[in-house]
PDB file of N, CA and C in Angstrom:
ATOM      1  N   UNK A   1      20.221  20.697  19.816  1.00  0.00           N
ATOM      2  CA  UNK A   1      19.323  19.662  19.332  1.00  0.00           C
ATOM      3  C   UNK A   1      19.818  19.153  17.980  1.00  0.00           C
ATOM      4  N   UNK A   2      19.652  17.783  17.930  1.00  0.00           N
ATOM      5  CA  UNK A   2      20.401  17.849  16.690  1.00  0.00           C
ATOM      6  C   UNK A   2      18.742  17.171  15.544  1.00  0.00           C
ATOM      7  N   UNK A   3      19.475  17.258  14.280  1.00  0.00           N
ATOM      8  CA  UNK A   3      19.091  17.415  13.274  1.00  0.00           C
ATOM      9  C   UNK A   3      18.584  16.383  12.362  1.00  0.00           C
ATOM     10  N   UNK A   4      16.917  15.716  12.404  1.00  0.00           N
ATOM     11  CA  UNK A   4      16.994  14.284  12.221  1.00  0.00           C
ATOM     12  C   UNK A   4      17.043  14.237  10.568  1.00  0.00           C
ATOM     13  N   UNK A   5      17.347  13.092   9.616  1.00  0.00           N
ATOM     14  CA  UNK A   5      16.601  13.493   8.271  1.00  0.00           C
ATOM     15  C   UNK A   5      15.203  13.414   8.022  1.00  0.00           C
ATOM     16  N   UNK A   6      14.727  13.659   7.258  1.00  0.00           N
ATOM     17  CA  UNK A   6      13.506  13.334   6.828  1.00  0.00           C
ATOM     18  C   UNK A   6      12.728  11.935   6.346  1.00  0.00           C
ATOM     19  N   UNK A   7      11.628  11.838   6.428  1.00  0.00           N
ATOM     20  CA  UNK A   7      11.135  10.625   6.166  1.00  0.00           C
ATOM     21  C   UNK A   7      11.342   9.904   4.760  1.00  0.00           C
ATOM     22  N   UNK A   8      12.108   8.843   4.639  1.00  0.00           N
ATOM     23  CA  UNK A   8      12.638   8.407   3.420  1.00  0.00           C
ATOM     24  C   UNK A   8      11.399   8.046   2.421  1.00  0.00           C
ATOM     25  N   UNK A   9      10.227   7.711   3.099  1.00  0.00           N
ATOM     26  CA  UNK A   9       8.840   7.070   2.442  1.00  0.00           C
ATOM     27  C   UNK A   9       8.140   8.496   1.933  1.00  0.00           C
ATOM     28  N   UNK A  10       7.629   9.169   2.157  1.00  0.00           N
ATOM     29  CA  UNK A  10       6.903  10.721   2.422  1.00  0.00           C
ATOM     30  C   UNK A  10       7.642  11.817   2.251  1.00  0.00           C
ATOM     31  N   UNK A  11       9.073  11.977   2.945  1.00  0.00           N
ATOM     32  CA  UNK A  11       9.416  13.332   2.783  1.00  0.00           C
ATOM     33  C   UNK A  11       8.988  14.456   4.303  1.00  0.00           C
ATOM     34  N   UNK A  12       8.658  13.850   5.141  1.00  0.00           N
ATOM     35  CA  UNK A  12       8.002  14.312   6.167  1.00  0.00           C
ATOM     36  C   UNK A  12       9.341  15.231   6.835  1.00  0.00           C
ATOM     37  N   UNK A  13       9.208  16.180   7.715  1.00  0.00           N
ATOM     38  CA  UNK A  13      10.013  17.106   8.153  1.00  0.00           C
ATOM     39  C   UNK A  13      10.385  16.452   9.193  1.00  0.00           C
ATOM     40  N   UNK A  14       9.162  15.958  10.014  1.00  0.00           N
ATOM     41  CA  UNK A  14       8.688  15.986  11.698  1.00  0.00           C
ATOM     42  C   UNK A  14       9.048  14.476  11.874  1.00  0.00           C
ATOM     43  N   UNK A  15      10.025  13.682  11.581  1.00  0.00           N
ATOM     44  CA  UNK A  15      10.895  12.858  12.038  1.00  0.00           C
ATOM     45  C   UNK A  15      10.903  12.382  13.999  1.00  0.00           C
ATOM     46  N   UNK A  16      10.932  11.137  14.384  1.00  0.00           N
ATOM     47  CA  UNK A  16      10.844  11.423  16.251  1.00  0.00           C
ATOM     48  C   UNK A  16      12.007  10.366  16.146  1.00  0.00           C
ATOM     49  N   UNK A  17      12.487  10.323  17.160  1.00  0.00           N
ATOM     50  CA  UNK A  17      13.065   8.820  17.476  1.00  0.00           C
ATOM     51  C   UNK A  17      12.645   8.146  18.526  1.00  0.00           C
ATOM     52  N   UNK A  18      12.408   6.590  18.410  1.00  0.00           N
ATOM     53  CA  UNK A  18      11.891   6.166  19.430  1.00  0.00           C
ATOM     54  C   UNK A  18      12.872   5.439  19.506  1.00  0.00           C
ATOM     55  N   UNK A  19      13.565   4.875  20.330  1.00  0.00           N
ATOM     56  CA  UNK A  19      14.652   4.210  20.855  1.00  0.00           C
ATOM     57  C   UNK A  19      16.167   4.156  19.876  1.00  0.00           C
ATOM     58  N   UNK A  20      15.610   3.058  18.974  1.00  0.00           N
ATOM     59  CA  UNK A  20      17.026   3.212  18.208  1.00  0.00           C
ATOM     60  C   UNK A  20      16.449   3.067  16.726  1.00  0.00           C
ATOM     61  N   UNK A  21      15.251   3.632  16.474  1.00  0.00           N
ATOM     62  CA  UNK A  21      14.755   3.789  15.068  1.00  0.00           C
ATOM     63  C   UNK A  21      13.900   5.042  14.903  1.00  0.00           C
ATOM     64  N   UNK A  22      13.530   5.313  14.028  1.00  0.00           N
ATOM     65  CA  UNK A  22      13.088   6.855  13.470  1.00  0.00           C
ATOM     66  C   UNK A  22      11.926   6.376  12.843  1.00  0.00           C
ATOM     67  N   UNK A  23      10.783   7.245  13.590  1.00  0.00           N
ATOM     68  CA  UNK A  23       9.607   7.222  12.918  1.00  0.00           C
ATOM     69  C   UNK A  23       9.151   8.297  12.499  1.00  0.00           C
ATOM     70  N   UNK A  24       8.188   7.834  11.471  1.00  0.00           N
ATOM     71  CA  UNK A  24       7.620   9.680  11.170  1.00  0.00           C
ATOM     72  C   UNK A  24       6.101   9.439  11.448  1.00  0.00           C
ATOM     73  N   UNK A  25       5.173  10.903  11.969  1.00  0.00           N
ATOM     74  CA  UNK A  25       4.425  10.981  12.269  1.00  0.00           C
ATOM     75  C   UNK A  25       2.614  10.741  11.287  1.00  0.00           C
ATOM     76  N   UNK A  26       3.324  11.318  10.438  1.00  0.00           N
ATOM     77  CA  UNK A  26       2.615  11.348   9.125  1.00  0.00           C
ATOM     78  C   UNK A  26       2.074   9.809   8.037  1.00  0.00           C
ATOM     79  N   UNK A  27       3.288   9.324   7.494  1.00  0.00           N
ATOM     80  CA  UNK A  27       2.793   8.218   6.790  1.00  0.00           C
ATOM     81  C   UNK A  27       2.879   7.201   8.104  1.00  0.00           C
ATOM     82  N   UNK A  28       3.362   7.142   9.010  1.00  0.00           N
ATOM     83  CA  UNK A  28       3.566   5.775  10.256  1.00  0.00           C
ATOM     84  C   UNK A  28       5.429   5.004   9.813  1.00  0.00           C
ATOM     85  N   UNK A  29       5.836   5.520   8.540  1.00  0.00           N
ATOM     86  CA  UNK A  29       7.241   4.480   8.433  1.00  0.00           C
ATOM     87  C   UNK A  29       8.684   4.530   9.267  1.00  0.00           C
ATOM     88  N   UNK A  30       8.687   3.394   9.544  1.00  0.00           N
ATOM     89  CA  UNK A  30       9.924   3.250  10.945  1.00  0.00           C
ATOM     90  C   UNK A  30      11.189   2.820   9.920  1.00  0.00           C
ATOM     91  N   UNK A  31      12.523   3.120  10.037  1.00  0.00           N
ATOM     92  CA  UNK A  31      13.588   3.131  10.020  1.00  0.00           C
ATOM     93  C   UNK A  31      14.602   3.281  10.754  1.00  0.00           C
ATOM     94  N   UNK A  32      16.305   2.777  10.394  1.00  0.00           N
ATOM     95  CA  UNK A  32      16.775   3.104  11.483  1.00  0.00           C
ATOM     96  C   UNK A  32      17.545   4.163  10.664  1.00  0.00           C
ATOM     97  N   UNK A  33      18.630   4.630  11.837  1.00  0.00           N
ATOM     98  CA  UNK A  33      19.143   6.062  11.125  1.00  0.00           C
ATOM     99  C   UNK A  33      20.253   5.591  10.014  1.00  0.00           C
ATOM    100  N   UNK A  34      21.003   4.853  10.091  1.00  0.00           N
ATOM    101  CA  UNK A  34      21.613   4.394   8.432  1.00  0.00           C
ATOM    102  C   UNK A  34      20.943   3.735   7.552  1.00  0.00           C
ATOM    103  N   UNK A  35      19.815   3.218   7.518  1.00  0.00           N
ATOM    104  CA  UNK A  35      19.093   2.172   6.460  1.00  0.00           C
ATOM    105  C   UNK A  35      18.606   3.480   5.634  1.00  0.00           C
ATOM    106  N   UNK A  36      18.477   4.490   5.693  1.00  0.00           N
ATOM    107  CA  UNK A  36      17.516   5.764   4.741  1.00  0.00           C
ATOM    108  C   UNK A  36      18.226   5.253   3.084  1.00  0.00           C
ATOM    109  N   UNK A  37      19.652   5.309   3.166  1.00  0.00           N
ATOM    110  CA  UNK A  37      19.882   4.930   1.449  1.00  0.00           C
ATOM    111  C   UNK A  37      19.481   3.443   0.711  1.00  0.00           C
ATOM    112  N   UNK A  38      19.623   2.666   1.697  1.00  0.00           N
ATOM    113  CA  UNK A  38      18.960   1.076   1.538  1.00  0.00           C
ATOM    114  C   UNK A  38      17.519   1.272   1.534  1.00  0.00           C
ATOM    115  N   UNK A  39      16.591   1.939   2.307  1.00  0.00           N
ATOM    116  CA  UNK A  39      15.099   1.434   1.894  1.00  0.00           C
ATOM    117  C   UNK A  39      15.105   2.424   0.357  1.00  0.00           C
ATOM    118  N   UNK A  40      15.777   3.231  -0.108  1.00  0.00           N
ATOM    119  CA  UNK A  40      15.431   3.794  -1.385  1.00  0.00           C
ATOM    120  C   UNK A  40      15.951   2.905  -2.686  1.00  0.00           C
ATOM    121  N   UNK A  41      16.529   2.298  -2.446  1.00  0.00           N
ATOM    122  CA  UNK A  41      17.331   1.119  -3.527  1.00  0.00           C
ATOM    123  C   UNK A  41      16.167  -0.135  -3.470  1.00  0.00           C
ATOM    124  N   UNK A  42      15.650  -0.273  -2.368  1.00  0.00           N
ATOM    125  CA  UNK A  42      14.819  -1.944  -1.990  1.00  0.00           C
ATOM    126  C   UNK A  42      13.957  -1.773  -3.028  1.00  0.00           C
ATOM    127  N   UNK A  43      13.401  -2.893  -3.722  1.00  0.00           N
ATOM    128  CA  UNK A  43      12.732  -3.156  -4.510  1.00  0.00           C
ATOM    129  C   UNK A  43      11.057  -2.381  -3.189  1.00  0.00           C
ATOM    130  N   UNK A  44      10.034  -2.262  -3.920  1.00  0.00           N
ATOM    131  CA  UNK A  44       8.876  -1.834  -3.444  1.00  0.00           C
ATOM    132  C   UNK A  44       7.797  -3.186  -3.196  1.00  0.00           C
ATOM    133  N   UNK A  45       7.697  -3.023  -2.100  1.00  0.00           N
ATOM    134  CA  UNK A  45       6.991  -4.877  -1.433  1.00  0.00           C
ATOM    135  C   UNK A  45       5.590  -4.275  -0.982  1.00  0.00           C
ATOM    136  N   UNK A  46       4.611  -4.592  -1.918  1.00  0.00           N
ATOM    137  CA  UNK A  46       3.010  -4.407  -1.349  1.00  0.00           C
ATOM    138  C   UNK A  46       2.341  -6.000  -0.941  1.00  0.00           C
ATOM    139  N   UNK A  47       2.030  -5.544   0.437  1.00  0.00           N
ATOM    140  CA  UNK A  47       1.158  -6.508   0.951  1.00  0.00           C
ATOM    141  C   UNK A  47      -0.097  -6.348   1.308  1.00  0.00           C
ATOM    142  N   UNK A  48      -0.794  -7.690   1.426  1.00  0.00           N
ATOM    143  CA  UNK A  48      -2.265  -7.265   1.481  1.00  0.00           C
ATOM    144  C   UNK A  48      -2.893  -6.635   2.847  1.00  0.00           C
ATOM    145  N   UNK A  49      -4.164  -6.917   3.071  1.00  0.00           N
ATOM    146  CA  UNK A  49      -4.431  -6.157   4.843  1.00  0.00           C
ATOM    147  C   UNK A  49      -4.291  -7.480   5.619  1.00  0.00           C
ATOM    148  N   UNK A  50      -3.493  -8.573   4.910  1.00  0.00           N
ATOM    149  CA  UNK A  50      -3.335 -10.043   6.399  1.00  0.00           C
ATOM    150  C   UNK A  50      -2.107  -9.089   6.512  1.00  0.00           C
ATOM    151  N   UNK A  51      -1.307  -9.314   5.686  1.00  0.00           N
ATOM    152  CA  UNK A  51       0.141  -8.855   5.562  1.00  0.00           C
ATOM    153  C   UNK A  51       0.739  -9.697   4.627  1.00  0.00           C
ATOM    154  N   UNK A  52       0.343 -10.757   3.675  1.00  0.00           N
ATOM    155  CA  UNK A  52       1.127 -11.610   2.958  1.00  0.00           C
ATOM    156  C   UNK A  52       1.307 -10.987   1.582  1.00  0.00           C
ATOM    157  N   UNK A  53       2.886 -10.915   0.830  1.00  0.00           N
ATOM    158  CA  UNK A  53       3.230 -10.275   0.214  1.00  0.00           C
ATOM    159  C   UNK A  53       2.957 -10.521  -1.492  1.00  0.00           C
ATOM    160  N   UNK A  54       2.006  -9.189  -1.914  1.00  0.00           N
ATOM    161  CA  UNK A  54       1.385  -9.649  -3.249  1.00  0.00           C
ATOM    162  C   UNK A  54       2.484  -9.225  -4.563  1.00  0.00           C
ATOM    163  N   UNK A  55       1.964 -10.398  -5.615  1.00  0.00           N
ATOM    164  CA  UNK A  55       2.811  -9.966  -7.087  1.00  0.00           C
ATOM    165  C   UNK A  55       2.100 -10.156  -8.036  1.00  0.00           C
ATOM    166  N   UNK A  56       2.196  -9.174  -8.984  1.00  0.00           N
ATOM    167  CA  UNK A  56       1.583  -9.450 -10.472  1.00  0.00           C
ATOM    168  C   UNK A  56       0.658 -10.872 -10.839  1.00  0.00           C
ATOM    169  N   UNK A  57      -0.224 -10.588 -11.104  1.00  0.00           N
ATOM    170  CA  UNK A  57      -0.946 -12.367 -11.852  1.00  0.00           C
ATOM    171  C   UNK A  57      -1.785 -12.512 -10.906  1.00  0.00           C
ATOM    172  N   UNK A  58      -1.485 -12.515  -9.454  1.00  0.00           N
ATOM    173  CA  UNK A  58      -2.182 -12.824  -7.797  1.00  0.00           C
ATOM    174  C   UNK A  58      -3.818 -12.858  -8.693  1.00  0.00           C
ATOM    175  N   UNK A  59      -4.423 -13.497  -7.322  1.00  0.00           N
ATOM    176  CA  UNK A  59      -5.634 -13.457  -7.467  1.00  0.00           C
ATOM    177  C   UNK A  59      -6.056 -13.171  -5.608  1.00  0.00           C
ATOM    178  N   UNK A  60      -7.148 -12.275  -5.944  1.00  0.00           N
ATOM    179  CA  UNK A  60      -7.177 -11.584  -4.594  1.00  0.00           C
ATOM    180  C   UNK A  60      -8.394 -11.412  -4.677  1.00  0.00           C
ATOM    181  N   UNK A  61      -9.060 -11.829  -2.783  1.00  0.00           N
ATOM    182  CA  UNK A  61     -10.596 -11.222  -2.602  1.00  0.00           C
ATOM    183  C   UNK A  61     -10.890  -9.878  -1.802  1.00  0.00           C
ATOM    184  N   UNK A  62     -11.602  -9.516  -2.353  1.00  0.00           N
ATOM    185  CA  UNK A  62     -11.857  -8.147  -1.450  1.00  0.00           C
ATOM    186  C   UNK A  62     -12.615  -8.405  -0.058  1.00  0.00           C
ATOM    187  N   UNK A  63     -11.849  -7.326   1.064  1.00  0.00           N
ATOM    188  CA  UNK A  63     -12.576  -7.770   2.378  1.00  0.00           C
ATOM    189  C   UNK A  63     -13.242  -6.634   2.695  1.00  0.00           C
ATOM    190  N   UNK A  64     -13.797  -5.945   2.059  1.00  0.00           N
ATOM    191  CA  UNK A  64     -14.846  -4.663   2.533  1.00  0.00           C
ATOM    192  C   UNK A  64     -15.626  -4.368   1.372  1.00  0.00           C
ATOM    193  N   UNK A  65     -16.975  -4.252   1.645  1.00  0.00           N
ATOM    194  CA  UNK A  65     -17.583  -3.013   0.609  1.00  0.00           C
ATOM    195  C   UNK A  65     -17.071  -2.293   0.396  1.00  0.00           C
ATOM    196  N   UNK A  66     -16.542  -2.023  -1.580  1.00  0.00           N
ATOM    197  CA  UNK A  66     -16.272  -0.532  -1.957  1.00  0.00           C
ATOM    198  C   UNK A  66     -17.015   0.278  -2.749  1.00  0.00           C
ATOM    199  N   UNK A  67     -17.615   1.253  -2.507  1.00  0.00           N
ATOM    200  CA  UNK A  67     -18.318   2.162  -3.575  1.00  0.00           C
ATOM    201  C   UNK A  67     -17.091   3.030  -4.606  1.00  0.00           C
ATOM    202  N   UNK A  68     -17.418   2.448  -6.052  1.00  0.00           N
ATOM    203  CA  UNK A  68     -16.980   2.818  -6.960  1.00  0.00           C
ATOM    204  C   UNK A  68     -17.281   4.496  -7.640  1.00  0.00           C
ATOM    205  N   UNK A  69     -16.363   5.106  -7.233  1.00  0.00           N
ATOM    206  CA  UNK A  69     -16.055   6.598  -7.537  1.00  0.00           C
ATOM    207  C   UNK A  69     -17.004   6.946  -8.433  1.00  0.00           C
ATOM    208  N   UNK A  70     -17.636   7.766  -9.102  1.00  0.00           N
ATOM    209  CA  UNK A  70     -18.707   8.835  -9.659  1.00  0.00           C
ATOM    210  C   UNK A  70     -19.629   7.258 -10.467  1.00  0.00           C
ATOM    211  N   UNK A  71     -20.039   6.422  -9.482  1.00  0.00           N
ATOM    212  CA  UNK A  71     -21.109   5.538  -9.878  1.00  0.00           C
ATOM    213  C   UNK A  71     -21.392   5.027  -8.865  1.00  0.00           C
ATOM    214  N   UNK A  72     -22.979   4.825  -9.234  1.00  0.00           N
ATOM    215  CA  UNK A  72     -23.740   4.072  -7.833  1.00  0.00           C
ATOM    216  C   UNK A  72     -23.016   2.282  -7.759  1.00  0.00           C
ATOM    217  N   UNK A  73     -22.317   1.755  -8.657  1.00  0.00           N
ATOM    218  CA  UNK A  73     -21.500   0.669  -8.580  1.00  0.00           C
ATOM    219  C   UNK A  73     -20.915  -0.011  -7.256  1.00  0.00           C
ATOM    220  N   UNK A  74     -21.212  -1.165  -6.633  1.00  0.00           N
ATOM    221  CA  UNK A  74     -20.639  -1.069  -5.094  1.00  0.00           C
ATOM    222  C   UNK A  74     -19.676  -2.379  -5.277  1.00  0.00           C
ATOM    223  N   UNK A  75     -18.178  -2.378  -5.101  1.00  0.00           N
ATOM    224  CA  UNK A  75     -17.636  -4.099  -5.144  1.00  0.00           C
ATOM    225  C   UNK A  75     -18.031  -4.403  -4.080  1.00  0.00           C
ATOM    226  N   UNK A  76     -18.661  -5.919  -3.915  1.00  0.00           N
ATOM    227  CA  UNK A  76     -19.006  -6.503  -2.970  1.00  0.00           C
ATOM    228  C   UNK A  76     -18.043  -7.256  -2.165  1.00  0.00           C
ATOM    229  N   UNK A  77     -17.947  -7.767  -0.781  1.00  0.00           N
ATOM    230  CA  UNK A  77     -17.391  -7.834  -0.067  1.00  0.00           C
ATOM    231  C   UNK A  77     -17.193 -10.000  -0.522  1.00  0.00           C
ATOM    232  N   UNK A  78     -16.012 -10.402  -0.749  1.00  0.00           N
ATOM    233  CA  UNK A  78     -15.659 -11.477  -1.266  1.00  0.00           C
ATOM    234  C   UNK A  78     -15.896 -11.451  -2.967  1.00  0.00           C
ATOM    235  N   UNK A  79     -15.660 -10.350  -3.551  1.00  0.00           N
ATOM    236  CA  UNK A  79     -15.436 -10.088  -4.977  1.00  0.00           C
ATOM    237  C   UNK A  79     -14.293 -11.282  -5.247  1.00  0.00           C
ATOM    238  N   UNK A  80     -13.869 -12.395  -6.393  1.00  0.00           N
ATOM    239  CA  UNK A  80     -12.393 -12.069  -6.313  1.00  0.00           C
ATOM    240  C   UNK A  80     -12.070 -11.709  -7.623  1.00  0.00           C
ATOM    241  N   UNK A  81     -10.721 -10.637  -7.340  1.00  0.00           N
ATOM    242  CA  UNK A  81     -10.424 -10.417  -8.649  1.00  0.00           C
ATOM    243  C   UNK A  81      -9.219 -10.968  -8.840  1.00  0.00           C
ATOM    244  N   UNK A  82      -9.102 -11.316 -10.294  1.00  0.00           N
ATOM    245  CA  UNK A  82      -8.000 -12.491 -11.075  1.00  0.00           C
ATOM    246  C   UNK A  82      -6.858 -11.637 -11.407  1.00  0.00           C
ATOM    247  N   UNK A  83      -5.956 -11.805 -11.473  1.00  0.00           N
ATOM    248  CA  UNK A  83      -5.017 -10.984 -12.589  1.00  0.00           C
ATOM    249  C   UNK A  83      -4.625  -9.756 -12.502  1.00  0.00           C
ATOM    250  N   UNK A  84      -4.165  -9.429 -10.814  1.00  0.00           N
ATOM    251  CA  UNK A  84      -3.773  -7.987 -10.362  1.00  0.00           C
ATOM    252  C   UNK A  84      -2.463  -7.854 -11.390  1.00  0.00           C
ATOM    253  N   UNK A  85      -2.636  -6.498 -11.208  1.00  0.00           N
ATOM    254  CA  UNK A  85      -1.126  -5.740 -11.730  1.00  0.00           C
ATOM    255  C   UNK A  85      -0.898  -4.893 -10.492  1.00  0.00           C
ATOM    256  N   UNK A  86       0.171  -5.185 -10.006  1.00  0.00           N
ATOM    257  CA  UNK A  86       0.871  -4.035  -9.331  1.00  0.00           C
ATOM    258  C   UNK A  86       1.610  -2.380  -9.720  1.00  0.00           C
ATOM    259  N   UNK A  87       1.134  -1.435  -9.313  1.00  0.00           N
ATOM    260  CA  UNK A  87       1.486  -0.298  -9.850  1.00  0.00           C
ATOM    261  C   UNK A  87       1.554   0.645  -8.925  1.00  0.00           C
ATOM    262  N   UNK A  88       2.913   1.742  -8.776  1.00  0.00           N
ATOM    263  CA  UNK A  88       3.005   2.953  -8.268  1.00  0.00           C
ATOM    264  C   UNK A  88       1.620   3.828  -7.882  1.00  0.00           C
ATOM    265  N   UNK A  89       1.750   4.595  -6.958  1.00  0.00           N
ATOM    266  CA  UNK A  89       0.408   5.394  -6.529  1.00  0.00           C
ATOM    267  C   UNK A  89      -0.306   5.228  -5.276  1.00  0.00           C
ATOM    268  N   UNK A  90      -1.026   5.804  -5.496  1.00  0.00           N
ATOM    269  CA  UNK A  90      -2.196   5.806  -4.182  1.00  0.00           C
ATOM    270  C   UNK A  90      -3.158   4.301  -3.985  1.00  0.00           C
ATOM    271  N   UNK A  91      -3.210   4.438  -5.236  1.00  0.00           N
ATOM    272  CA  UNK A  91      -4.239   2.903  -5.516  1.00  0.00           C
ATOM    273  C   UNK A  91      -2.864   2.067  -5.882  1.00  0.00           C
ATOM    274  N   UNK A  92      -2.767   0.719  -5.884  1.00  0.00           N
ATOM    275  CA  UNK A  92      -1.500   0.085  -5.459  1.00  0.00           C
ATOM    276  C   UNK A  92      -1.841  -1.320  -6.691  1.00  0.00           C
ATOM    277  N   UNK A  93      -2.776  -1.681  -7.020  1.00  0.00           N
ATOM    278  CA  UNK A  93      -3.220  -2.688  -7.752  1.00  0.00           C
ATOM    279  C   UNK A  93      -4.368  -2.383  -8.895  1.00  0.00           C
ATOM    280  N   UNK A  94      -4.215  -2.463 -10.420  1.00  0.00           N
ATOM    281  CA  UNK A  94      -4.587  -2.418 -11.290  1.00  0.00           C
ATOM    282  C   UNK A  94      -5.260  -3.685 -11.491  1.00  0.00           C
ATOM    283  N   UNK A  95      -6.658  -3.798 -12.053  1.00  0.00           N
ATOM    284  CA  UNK A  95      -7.307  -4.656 -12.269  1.00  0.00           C
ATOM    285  C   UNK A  95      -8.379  -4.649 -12.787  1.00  0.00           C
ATOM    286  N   UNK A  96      -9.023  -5.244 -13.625  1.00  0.00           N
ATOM    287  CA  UNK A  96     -10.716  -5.490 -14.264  1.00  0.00           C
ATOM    288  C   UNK A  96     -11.266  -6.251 -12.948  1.00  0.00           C
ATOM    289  N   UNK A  97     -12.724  -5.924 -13.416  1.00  0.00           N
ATOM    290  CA  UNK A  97     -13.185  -6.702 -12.200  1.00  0.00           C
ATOM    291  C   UNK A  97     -14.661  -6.883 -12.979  1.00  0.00           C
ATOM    292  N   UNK A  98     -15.080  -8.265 -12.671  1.00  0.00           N
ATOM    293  CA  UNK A  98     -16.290  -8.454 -13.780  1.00  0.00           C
ATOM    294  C   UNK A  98     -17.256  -7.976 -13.628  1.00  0.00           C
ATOM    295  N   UNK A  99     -18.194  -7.194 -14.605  1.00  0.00           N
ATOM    296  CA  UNK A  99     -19.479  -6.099 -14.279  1.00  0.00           C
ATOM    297  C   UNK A  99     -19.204  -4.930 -14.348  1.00  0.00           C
ATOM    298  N   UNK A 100     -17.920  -4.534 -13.965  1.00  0.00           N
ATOM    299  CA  UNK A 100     -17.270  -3.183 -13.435  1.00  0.00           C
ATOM    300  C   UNK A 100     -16.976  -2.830 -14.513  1.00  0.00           C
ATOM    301  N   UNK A 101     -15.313  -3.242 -14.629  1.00  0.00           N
ATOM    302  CA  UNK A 101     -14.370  -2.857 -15.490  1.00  0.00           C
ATOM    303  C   UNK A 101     -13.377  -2.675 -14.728  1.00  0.00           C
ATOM    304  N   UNK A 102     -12.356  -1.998 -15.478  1.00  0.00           N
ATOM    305  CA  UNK A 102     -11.145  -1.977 -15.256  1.00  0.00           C
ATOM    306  C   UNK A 102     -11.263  -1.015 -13.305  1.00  0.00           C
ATOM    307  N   UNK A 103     -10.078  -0.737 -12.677  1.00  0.00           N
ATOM    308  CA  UNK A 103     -10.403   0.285 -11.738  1.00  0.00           C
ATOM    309  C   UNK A 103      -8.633  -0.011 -11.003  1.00  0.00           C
ATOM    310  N   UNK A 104      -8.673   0.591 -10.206  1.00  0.00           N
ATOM    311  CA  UNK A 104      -7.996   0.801  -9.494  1.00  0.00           C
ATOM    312  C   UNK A 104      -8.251   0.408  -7.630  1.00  0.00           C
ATOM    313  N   UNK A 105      -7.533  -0.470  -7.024  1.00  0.00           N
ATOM    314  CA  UNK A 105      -7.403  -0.743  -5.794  1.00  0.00           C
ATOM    315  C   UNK A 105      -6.399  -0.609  -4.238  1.00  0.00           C
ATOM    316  N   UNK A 106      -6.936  -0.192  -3.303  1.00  0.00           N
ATOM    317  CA  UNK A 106      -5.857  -0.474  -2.554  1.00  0.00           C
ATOM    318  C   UNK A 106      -5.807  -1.548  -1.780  1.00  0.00           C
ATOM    319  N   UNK A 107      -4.324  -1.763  -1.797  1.00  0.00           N
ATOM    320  CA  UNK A 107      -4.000  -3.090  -1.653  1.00  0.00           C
ATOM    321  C   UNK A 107      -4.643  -3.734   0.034  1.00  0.00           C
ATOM    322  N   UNK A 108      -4.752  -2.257   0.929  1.00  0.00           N
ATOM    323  CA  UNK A 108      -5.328  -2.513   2.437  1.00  0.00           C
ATOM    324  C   UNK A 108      -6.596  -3.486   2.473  1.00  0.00           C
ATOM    325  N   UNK A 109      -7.755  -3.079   1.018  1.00  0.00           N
ATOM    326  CA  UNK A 109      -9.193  -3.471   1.549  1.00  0.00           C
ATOM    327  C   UNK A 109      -8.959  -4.934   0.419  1.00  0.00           C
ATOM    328  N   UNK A 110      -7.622  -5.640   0.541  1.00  0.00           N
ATOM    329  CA  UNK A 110      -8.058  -7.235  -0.233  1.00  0.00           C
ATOM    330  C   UNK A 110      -7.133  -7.826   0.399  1.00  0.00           C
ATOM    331  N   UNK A 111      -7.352  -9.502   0.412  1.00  0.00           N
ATOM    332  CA  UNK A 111      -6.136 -10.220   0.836  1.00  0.00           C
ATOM    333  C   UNK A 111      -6.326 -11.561  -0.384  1.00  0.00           C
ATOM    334  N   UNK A 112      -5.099 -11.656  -0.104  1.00  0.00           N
ATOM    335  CA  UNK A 112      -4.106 -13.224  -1.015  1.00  0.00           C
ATOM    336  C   UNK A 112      -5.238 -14.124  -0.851  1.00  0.00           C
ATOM    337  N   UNK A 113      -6.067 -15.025  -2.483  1.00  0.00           N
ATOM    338  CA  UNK A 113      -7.030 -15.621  -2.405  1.00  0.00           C
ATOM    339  C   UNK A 113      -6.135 -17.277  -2.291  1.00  0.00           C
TER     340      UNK A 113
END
């Protein structure tokens, strides 16, 4: 049996191949078997939950109710917030949001206003 690498996104062990690209089970990211040193060089591309690709400054509406972490605070569903920052992490977009304050977002529950 031979020996796949690991997931270039995650680090995942459990690697499959489905035809002529490599998926991993864990985060969902598909590759093929030489691109692993190219997706680590690619610049980092966050898109919203349409799929259209966001940058710094964007102005973005939220498409779900979110309840704001250790407060009864809820963002409402067509919030928009002005003046994302894009940033490393779990939460993917830095931003104030008026009433709130500052917080943290993922990029899944907004799209390109």
């Amino acid at each position: 049996m031979t020996t796949l690498p690991p997931c270039p996104s995650c680090g995942s062990e459990y690697t499959y191949e489905d035809g002529a690209q490599l998926v991993c089970p864990e985060c969902g990211h598909e590759w093929r078997a030489g691109d692993t040193v190219a997706a680590e060089d690619a610049p980092r591309v966050v898109k919203d939950a349409v799929g259209n690709v966001l940058q710094d400054g964007d102005t973005v509406t939220v498409i779900k109710d979110l309840k704001v972490k250790g407060s009864s605070l809820v963002v409402k569903v067509g919030t928009k917030v002005r003046n994302i920052r894009l940033v490393d992490g779990d939460h993917d977009i830095d931003c104030k949001i008026d009433g709130i304050g500052a917080m943290g977002l993922k990029s899944e529950f907004v799209k390109k206003a």
